[in-house]
C-alpha atoms as a PDB file:
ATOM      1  CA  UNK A   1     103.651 114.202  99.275  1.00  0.00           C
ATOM      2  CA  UNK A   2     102.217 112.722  96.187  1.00  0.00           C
ATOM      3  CA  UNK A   3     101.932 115.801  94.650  1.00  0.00           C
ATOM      4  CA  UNK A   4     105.594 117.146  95.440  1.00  0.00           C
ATOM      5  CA  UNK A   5     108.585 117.070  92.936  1.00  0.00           C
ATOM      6  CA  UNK A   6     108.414 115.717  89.857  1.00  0.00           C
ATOM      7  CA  UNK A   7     105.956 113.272  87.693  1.00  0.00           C
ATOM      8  CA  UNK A   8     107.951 109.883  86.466  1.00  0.00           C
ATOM      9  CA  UNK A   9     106.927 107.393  84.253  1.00  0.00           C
ATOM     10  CA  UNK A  10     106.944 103.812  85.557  1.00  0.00           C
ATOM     11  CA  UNK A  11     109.084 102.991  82.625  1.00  0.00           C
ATOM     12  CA  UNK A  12     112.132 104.972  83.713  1.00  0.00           C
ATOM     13  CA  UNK A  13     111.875 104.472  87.658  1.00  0.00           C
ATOM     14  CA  UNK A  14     115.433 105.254  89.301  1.00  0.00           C
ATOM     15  CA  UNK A  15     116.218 103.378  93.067  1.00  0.00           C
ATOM     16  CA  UNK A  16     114.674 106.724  95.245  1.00  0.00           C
ATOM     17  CA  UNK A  17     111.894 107.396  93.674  1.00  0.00           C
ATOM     18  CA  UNK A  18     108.309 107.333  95.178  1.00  0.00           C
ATOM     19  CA  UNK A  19     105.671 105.486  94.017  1.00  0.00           C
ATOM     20  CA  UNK A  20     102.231 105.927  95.164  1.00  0.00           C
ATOM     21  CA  UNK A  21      98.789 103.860  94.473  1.00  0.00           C
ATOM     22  CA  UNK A  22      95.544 105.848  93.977  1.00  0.00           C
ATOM     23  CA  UNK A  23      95.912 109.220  92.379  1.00  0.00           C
ATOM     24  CA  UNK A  24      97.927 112.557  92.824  1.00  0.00           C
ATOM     25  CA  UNK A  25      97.047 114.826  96.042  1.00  0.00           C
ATOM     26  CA  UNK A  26      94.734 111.678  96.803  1.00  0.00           C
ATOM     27  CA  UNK A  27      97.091 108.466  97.161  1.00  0.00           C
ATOM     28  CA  UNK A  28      96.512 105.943  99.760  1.00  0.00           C
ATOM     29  CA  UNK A  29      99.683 103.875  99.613  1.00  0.00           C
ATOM     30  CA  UNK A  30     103.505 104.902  98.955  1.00  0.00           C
ATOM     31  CA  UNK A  31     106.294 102.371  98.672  1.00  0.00           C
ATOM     32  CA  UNK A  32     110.220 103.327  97.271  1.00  0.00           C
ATOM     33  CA  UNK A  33     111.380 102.195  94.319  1.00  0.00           C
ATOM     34  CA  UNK A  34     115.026 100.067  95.152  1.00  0.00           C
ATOM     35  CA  UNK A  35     115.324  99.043  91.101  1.00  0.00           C
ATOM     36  CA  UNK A  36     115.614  95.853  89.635  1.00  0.00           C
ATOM     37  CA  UNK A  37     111.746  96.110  89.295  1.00  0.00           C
ATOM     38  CA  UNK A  38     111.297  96.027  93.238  1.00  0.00           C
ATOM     39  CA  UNK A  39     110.137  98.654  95.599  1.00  0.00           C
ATOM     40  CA  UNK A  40     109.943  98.469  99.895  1.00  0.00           C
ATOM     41  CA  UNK A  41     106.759  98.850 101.313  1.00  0.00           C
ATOM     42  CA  UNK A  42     104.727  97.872 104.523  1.00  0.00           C
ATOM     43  CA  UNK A  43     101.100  96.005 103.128  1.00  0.00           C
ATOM     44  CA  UNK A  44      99.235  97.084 105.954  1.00  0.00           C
ATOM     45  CA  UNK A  45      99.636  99.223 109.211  1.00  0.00           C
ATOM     46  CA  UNK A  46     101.456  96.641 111.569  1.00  0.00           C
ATOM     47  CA  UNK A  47     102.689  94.475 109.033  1.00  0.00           C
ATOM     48  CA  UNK A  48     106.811  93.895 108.041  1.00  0.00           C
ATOM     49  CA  UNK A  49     108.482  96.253 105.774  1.00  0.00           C
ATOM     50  CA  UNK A  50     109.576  94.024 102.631  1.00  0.00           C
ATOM     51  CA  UNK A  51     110.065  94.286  99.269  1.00  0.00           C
ATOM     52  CA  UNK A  52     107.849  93.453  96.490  1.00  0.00           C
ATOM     53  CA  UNK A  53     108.011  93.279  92.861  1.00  0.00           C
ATOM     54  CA  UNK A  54     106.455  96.176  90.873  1.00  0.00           C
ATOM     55  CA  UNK A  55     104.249  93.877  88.948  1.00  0.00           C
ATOM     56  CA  UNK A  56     103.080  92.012  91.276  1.00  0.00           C
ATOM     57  CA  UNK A  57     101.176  95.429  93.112  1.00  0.00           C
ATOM     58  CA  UNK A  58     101.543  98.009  90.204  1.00  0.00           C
ATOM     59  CA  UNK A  59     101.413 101.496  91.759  1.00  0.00           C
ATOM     60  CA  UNK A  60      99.615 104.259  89.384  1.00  0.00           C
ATOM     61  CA  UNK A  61     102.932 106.646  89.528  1.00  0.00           C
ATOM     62  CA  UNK A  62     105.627 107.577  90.548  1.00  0.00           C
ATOM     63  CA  UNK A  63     107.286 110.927  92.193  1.00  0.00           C
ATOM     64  CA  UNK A  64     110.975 111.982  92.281  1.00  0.00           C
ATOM     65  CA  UNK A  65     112.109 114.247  94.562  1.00  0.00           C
END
């Protein structure tokens, strides 16, 4: 998945797009981007899907599909 579609820079994020944490082909975390400089993500198997502010947990980039 982190591989599919197209690269996007962090700095021009649209509400959809993916954003992943590690590297392409290789991520091990994925969240969507809702704008407003927030994304929805679960922290940890188990744990409450939320959202979270982009700087707070910067993901390495982004995917749209």
């Amino acid at each position: 998945l982190s591989s599919m579609g197209q690269n996007v820079s962090l700095g021009s994020l649209q509400p959809g797009d993916l954003l992943f944490w590690g590297s392409v082909g290789a991520a091990y975390h994925v969240a969507i981007y809702v704008g407003g400089g927030t994304y929805v993500h679960a922290p940890k198997p188990g744990d409450r899907v939320h959202t979270a502010s982009i700087n707070g947990y910067r993901p390495n980039f982004a995917r749209r599909l």
